[in-house]
PDB file of N, CA and C in Angstrom:
ATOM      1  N   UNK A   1       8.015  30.246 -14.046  1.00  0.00           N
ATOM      2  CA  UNK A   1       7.534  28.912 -14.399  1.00  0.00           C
ATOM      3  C   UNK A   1       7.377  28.075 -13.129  1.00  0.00           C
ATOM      4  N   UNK A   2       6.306  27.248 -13.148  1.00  0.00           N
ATOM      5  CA  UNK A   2       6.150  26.790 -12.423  1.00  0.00           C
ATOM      6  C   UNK A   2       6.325  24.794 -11.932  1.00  0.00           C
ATOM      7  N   UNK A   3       6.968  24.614 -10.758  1.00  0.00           N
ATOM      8  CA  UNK A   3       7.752  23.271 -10.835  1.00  0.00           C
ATOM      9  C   UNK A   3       6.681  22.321 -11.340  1.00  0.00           C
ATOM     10  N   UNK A   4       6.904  21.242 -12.424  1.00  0.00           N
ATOM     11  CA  UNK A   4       6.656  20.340 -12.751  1.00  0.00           C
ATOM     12  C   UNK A   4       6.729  19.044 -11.954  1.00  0.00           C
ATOM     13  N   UNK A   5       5.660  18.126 -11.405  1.00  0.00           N
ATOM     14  CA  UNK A   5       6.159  17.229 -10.651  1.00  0.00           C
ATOM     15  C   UNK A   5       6.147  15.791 -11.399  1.00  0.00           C
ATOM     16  N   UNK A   6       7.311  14.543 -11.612  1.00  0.00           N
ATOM     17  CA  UNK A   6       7.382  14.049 -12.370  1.00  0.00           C
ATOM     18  C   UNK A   6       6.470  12.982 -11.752  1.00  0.00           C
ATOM     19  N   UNK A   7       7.005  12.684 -10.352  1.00  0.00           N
ATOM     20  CA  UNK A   7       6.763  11.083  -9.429  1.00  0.00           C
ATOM     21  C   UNK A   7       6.954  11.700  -7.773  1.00  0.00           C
ATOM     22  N   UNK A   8       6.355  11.248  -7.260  1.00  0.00           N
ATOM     23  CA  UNK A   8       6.990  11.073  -5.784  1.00  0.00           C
ATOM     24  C   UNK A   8       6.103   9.774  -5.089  1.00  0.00           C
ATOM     25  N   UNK A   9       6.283   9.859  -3.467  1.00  0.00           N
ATOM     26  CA  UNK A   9       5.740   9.092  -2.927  1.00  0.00           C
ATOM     27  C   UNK A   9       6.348   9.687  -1.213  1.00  0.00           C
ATOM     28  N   UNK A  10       5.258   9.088  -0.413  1.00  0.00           N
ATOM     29  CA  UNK A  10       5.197   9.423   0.913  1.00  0.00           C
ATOM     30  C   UNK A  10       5.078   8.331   1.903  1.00  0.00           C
ATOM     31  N   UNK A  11       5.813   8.703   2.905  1.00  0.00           N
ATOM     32  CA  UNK A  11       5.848   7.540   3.715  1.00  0.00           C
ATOM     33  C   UNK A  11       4.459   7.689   4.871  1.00  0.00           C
ATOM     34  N   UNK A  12       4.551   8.895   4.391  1.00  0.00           N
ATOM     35  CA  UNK A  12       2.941   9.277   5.660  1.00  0.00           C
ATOM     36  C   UNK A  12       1.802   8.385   4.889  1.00  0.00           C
ATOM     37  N   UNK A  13       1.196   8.821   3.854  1.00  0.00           N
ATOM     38  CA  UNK A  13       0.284   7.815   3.294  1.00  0.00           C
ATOM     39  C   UNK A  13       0.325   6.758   2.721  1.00  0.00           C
ATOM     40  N   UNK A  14       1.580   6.243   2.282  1.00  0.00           N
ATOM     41  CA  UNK A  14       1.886   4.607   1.868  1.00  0.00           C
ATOM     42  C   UNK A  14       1.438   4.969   0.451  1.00  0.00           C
ATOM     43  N   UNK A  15       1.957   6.032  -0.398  1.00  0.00           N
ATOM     44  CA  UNK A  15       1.509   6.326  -1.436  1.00  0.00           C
ATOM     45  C   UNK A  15       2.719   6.928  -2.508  1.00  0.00           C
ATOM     46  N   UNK A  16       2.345   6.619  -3.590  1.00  0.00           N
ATOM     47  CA  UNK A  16       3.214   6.555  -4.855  1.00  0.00           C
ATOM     48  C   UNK A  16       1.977   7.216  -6.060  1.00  0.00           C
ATOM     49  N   UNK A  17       3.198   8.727  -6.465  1.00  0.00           N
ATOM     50  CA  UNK A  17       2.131   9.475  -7.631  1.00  0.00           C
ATOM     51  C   UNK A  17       2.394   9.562  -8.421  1.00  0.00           C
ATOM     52  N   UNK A  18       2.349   9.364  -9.741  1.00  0.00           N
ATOM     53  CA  UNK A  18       3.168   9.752 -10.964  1.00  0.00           C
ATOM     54  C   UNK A  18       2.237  10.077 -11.529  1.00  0.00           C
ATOM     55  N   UNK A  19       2.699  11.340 -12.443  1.00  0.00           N
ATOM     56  CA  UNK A  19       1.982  12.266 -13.466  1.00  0.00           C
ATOM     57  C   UNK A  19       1.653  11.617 -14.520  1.00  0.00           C
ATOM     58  N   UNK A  20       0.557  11.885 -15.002  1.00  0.00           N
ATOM     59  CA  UNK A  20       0.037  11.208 -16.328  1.00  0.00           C
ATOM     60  C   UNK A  20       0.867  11.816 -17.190  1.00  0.00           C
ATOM     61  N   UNK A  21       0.536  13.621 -17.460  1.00  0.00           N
ATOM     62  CA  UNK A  21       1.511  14.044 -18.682  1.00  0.00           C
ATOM     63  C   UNK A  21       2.958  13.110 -19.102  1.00  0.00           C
ATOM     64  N   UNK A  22       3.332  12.279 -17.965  1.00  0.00           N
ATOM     65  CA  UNK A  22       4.873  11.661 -18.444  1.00  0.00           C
ATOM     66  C   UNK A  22       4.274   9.929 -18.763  1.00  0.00           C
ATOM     67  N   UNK A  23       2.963   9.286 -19.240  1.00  0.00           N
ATOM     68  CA  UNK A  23       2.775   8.361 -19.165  1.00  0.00           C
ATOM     69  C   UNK A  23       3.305   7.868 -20.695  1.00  0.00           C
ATOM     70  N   UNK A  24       3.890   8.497 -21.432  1.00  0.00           N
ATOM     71  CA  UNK A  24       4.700   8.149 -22.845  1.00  0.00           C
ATOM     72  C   UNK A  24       5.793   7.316 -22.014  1.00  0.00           C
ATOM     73  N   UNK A  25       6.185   7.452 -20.998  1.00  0.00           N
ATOM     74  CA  UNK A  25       8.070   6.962 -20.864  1.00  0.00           C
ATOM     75  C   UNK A  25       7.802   5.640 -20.695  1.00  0.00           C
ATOM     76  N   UNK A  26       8.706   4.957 -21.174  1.00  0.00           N
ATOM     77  CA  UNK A  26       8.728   3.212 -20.994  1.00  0.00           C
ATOM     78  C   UNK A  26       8.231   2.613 -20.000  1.00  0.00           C
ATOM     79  N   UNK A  27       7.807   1.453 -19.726  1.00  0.00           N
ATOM     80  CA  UNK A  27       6.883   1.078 -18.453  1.00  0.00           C
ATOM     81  C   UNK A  27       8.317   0.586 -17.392  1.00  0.00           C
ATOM     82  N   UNK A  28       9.574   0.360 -18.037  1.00  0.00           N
ATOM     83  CA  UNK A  28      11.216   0.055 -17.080  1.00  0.00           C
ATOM     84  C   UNK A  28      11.357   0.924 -16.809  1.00  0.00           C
ATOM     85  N   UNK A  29      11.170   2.212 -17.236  1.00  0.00           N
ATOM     86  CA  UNK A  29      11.765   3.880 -16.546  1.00  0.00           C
ATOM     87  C   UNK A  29      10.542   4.088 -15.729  1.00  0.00           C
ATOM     88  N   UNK A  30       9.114   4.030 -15.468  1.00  0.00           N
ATOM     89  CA  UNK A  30       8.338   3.961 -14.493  1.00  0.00           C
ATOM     90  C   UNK A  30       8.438   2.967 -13.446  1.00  0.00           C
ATOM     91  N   UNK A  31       8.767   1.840 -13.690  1.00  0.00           N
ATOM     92  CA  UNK A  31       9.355   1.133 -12.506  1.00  0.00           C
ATOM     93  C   UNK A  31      10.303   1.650 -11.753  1.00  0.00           C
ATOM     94  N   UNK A  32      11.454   1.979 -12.114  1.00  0.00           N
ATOM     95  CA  UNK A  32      12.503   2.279 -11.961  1.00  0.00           C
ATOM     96  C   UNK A  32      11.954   3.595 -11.143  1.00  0.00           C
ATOM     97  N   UNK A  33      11.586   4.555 -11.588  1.00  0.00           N
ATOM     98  CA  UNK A  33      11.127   5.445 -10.657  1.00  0.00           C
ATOM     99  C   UNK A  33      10.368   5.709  -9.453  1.00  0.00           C
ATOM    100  N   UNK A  34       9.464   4.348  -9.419  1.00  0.00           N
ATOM    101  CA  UNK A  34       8.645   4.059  -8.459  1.00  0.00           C
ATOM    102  C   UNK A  34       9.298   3.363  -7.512  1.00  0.00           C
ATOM    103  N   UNK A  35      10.314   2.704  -7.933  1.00  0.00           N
ATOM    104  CA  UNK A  35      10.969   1.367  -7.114  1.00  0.00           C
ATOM    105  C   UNK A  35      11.884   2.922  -6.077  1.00  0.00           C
ATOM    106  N   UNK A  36      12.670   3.795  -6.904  1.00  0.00           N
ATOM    107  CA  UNK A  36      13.613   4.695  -6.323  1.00  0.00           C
ATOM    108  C   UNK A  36      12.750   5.438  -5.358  1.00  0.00           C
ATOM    109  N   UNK A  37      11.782   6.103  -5.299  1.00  0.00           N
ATOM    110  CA  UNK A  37      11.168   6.840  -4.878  1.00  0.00           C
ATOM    111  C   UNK A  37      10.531   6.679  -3.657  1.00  0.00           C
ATOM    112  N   UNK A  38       9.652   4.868  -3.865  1.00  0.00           N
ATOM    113  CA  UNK A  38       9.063   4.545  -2.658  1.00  0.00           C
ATOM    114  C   UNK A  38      10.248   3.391  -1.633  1.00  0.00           C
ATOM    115  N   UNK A  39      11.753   3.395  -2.146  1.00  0.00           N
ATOM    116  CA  UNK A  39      12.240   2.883  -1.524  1.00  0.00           C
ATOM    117  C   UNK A  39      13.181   3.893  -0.137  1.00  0.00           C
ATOM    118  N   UNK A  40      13.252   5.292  -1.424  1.00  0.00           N
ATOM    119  CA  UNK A  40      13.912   6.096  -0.036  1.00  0.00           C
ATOM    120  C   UNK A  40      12.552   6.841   0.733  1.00  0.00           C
ATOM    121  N   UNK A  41      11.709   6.607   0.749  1.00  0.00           N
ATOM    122  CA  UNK A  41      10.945   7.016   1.745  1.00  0.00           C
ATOM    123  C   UNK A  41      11.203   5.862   2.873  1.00  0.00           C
ATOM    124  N   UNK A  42      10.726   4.558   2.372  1.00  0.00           N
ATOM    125  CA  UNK A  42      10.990   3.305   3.296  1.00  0.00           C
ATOM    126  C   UNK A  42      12.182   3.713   4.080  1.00  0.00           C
ATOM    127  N   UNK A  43      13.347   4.370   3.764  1.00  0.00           N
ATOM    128  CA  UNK A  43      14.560   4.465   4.494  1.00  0.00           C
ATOM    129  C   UNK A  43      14.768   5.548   5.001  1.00  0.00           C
ATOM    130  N   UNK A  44      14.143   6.467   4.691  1.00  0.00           N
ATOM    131  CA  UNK A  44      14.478   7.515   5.653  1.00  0.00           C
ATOM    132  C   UNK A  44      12.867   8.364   6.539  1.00  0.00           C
ATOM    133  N   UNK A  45      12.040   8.041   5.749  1.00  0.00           N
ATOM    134  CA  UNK A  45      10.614   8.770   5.842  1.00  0.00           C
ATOM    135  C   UNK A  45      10.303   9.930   4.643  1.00  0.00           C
ATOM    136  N   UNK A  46       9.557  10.680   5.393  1.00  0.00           N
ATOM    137  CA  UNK A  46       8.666  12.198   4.690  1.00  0.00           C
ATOM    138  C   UNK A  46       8.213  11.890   3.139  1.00  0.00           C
ATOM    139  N   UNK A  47       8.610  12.696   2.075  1.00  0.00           N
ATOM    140  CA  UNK A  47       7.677  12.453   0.781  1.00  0.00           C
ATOM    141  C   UNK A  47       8.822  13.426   0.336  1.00  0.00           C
ATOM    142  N   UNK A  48       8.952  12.250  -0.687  1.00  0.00           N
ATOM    143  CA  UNK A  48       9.973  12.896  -1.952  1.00  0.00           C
ATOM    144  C   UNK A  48       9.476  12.837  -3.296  1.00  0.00           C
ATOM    145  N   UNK A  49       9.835  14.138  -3.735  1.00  0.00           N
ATOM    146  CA  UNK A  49       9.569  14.311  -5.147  1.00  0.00           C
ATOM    147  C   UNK A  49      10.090  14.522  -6.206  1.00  0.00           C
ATOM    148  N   UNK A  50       9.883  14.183  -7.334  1.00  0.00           N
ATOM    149  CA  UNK A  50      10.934  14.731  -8.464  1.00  0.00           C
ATOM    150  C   UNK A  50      10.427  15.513  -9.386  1.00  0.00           C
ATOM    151  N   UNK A  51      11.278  16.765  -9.413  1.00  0.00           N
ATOM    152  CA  UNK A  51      10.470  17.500  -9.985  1.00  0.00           C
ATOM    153  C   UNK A  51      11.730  18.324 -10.871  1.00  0.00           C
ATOM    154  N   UNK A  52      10.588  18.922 -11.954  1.00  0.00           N
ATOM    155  CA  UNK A  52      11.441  19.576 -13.074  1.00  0.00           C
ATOM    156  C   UNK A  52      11.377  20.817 -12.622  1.00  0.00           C
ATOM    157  N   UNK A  53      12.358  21.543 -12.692  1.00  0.00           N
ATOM    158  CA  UNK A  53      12.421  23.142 -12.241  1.00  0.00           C
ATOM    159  C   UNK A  53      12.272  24.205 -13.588  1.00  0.00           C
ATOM    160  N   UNK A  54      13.012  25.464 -13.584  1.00  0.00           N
ATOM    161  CA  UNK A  54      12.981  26.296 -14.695  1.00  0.00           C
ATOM    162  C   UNK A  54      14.476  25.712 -15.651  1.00  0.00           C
ATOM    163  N   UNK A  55      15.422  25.371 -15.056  1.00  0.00           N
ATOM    164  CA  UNK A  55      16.557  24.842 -15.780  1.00  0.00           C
ATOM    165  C   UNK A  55      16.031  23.170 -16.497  1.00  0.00           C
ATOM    166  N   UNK A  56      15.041  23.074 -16.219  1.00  0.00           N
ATOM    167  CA  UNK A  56      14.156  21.438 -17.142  1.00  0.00           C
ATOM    168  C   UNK A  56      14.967  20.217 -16.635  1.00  0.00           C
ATOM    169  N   UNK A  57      15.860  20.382 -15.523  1.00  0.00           N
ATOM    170  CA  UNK A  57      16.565  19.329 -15.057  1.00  0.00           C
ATOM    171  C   UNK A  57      15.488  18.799 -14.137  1.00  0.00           C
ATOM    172  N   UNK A  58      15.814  17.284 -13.621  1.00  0.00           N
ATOM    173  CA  UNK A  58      14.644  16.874 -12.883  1.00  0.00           C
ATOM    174  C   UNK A  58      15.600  17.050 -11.367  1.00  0.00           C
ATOM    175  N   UNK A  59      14.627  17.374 -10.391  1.00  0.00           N
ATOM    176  CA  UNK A  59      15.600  17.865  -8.659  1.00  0.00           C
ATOM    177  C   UNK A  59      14.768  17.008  -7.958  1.00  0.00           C
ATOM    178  N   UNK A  60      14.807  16.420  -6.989  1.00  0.00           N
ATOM    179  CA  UNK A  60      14.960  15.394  -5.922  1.00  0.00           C
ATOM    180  C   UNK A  60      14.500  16.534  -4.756  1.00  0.00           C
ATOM    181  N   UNK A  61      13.118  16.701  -4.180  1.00  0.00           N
ATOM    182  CA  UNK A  61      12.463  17.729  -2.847  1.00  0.00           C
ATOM    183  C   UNK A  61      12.205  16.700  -2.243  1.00  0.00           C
ATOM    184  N   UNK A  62      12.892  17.170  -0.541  1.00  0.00           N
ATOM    185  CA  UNK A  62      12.187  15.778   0.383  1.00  0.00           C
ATOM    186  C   UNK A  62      11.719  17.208   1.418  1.00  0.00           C
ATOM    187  N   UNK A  63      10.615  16.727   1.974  1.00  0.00           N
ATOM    188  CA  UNK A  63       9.511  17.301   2.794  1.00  0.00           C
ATOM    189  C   UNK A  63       9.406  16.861   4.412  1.00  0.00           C
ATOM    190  N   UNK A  64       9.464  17.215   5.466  1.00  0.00           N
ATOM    191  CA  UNK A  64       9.064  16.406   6.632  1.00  0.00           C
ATOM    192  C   UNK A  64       7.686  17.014   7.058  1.00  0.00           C
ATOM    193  N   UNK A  65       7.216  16.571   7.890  1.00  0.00           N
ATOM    194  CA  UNK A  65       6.275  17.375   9.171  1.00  0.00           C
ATOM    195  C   UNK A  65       7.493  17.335  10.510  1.00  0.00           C
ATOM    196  N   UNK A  66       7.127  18.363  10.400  1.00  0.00           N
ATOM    197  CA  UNK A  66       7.943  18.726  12.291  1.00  0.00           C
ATOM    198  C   UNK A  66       7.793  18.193  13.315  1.00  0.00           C
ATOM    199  N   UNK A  67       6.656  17.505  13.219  1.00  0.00           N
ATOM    200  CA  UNK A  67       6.351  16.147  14.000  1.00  0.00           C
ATOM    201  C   UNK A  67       7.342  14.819  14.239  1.00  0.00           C
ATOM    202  N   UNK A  68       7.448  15.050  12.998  1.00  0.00           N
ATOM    203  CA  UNK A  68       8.160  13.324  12.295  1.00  0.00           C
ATOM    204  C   UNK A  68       9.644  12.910  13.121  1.00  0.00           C
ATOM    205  N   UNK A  69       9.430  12.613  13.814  1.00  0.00           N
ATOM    206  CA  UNK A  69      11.137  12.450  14.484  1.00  0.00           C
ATOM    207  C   UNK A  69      11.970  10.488  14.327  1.00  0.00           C
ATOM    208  N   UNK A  70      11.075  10.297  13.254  1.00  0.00           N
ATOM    209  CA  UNK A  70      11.610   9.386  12.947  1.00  0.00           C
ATOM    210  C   UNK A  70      12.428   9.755  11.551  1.00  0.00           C
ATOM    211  N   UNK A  71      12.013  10.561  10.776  1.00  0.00           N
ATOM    212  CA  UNK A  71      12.561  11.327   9.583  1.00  0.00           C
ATOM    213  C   UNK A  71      14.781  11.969   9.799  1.00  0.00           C
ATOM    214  N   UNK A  72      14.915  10.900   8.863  1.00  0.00           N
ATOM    215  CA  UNK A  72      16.172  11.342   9.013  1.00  0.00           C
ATOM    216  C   UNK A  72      16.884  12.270   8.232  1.00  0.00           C
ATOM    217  N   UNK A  73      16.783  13.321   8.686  1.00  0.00           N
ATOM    218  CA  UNK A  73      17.710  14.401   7.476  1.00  0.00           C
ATOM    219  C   UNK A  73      18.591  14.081   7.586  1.00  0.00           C
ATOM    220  N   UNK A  74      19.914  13.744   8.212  1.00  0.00           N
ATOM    221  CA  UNK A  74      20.998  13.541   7.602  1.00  0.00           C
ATOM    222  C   UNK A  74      20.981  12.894   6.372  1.00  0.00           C
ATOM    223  N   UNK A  75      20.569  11.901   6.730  1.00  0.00           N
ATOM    224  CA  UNK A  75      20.287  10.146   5.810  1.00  0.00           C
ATOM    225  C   UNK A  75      19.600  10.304   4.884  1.00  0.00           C
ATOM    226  N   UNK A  76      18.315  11.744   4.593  1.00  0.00           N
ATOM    227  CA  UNK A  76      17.751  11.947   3.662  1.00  0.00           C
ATOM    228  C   UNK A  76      19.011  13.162   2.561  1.00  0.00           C
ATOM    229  N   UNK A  77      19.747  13.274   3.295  1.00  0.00           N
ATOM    230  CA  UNK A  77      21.151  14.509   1.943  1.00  0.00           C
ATOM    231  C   UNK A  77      21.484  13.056   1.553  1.00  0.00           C
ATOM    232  N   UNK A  78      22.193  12.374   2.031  1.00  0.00           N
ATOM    233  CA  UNK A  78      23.464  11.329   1.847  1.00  0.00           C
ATOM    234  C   UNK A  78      22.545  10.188   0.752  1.00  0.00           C
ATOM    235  N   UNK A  79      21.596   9.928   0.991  1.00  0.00           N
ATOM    236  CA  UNK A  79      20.498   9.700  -0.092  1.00  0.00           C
ATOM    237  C   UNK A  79      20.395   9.804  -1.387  1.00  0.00           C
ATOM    238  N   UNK A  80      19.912  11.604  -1.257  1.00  0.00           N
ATOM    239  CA  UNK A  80      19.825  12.523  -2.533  1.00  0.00           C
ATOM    240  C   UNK A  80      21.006  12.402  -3.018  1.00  0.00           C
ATOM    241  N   UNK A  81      22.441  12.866  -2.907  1.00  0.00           N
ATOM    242  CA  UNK A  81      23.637  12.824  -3.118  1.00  0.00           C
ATOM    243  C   UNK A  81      24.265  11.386  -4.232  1.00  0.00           C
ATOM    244  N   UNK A  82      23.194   9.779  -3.343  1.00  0.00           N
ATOM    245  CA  UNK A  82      23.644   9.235  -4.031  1.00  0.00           C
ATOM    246  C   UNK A  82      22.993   8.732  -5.331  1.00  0.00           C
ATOM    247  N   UNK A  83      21.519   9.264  -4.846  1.00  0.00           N
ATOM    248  CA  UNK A  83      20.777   8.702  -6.339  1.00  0.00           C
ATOM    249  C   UNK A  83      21.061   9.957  -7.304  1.00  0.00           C
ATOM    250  N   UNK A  84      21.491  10.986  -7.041  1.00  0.00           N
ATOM    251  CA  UNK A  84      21.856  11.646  -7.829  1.00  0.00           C
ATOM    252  C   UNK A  84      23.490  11.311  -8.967  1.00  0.00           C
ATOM    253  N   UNK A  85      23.840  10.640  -8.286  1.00  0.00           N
ATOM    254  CA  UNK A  85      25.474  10.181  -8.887  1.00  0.00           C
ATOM    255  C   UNK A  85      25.044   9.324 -10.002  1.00  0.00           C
ATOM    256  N   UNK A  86      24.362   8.010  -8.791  1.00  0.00           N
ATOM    257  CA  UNK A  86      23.814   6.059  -9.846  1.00  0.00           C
ATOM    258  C   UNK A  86      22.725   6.607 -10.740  1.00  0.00           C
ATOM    259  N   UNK A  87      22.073   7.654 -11.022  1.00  0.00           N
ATOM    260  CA  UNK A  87      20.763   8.175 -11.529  1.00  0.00           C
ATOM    261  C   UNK A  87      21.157   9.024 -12.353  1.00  0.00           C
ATOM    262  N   UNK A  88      22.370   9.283 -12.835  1.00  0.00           N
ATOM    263  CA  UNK A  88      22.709  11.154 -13.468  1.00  0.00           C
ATOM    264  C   UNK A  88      22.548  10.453 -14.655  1.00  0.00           C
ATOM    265  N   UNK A  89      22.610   9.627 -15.743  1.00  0.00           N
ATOM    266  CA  UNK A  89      22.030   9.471 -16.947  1.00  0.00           C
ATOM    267  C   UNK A  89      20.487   8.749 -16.931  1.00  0.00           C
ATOM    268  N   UNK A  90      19.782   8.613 -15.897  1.00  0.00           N
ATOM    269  CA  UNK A  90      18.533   8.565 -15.891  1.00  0.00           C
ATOM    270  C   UNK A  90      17.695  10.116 -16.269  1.00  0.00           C
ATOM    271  N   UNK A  91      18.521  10.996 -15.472  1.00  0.00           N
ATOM    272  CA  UNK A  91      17.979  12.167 -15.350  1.00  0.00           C
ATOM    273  C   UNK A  91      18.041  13.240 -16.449  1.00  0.00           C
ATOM    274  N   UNK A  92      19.264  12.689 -17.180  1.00  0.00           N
ATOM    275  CA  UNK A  92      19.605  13.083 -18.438  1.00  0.00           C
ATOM    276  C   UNK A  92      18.942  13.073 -19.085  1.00  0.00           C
ATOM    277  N   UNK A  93      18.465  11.444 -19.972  1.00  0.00           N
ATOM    278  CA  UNK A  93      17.367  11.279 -20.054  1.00  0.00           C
ATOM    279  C   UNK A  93      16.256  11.595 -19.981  1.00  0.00           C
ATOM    280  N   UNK A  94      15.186  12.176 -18.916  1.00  0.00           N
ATOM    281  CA  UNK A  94      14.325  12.560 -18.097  1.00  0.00           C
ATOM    282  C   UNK A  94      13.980  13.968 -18.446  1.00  0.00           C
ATOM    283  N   UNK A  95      15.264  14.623 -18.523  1.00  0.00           N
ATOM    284  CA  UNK A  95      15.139  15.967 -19.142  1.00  0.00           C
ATOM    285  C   UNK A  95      14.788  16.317 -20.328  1.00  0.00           C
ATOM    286  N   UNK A  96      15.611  15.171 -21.121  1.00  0.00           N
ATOM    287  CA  UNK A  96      15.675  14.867 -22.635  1.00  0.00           C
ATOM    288  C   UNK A  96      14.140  14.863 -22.699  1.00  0.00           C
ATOM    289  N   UNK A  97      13.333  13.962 -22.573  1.00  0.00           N
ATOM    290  CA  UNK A  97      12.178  13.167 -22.856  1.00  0.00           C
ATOM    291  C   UNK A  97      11.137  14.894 -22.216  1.00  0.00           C
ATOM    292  N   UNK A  98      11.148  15.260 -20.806  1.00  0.00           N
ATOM    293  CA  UNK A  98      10.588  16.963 -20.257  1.00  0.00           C
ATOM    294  C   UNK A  98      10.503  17.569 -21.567  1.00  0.00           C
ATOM    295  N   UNK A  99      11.844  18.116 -22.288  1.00  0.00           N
ATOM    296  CA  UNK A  99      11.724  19.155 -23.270  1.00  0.00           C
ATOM    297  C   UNK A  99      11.019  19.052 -24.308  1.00  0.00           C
ATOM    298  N   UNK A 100      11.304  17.540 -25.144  1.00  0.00           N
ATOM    299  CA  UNK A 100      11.342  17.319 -26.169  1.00  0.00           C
ATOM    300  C   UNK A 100       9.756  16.628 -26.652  1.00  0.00           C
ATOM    301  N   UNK A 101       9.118  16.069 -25.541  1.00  0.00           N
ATOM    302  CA  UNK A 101       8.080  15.315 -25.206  1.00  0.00           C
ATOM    303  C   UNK A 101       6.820  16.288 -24.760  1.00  0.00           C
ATOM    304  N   UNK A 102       7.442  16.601 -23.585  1.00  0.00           N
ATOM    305  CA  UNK A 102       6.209  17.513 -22.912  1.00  0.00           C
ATOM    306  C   UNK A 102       5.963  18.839 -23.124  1.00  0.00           C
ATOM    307  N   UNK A 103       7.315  19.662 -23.362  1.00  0.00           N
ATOM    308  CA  UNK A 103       7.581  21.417 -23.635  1.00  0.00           C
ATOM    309  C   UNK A 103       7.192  21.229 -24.859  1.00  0.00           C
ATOM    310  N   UNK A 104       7.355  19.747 -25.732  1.00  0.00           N
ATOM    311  CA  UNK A 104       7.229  20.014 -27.272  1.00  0.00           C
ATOM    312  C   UNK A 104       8.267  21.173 -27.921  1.00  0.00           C
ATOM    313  N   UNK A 105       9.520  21.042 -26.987  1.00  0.00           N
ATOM    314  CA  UNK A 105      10.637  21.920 -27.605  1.00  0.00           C
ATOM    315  C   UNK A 105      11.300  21.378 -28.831  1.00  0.00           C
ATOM    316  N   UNK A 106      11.939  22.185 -30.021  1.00  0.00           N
ATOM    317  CA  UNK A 106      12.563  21.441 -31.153  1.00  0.00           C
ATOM    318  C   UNK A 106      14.127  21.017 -30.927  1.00  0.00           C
ATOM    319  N   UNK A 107      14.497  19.908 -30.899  1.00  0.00           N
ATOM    320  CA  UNK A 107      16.006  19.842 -30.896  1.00  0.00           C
ATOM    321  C   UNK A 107      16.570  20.297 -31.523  1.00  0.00           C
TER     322      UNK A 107
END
């Protein structure tokens, strides 16, 4: 199966993407995702994405160019780490809405 991408955004093009297939979710959970997304680029650089894998959980991919030496990997784990903690019933959620919404799986 192949990764599903929910939202991301890049600090290289000053750009923010979100998938239509997820345009059912509330217009506060699209904020909310856009606000998260294009704010840790602002703070660390490269282009992060959120994406659903084969386990239907949504995962957090950050990308650099090898160029980029303003791009902070440390600062981009310690990041992930924390929107993953303040975010874990967003994502819950997120999954919920993946299966049940988009897979058209039966609860």
């Amino acid at each position: 199966m192949e990764n599903i991408t929910l939202c991301g955004a890049s600090w290289y093009e000053q750009k923010y993407y979100f998938n239509p297939a997820f345009d059912k979710l509330p217009k506060a959970v699209k904020d909310e995702l856009q606000i998260m997304c294009v704010e840790f680029t602002e703070d660390v650089g490269g282009v992060l994405t959120l994406e659903f894998e084969e386990d239907r959980m949504p995962h957090f991919t950050v990308r650099h160019m090898e160029t980029d030496f303003r791009f902070d990997e440390i600062g981009a784990e310690l990041k992930i780490k924390e929107l993953q903690r303040e975010k874990r019933e967003l994502m819950e959620q997120l999954s919920l809405f993946y299966r049940l919404i988009v897979l058209g799986e039966k609860p």
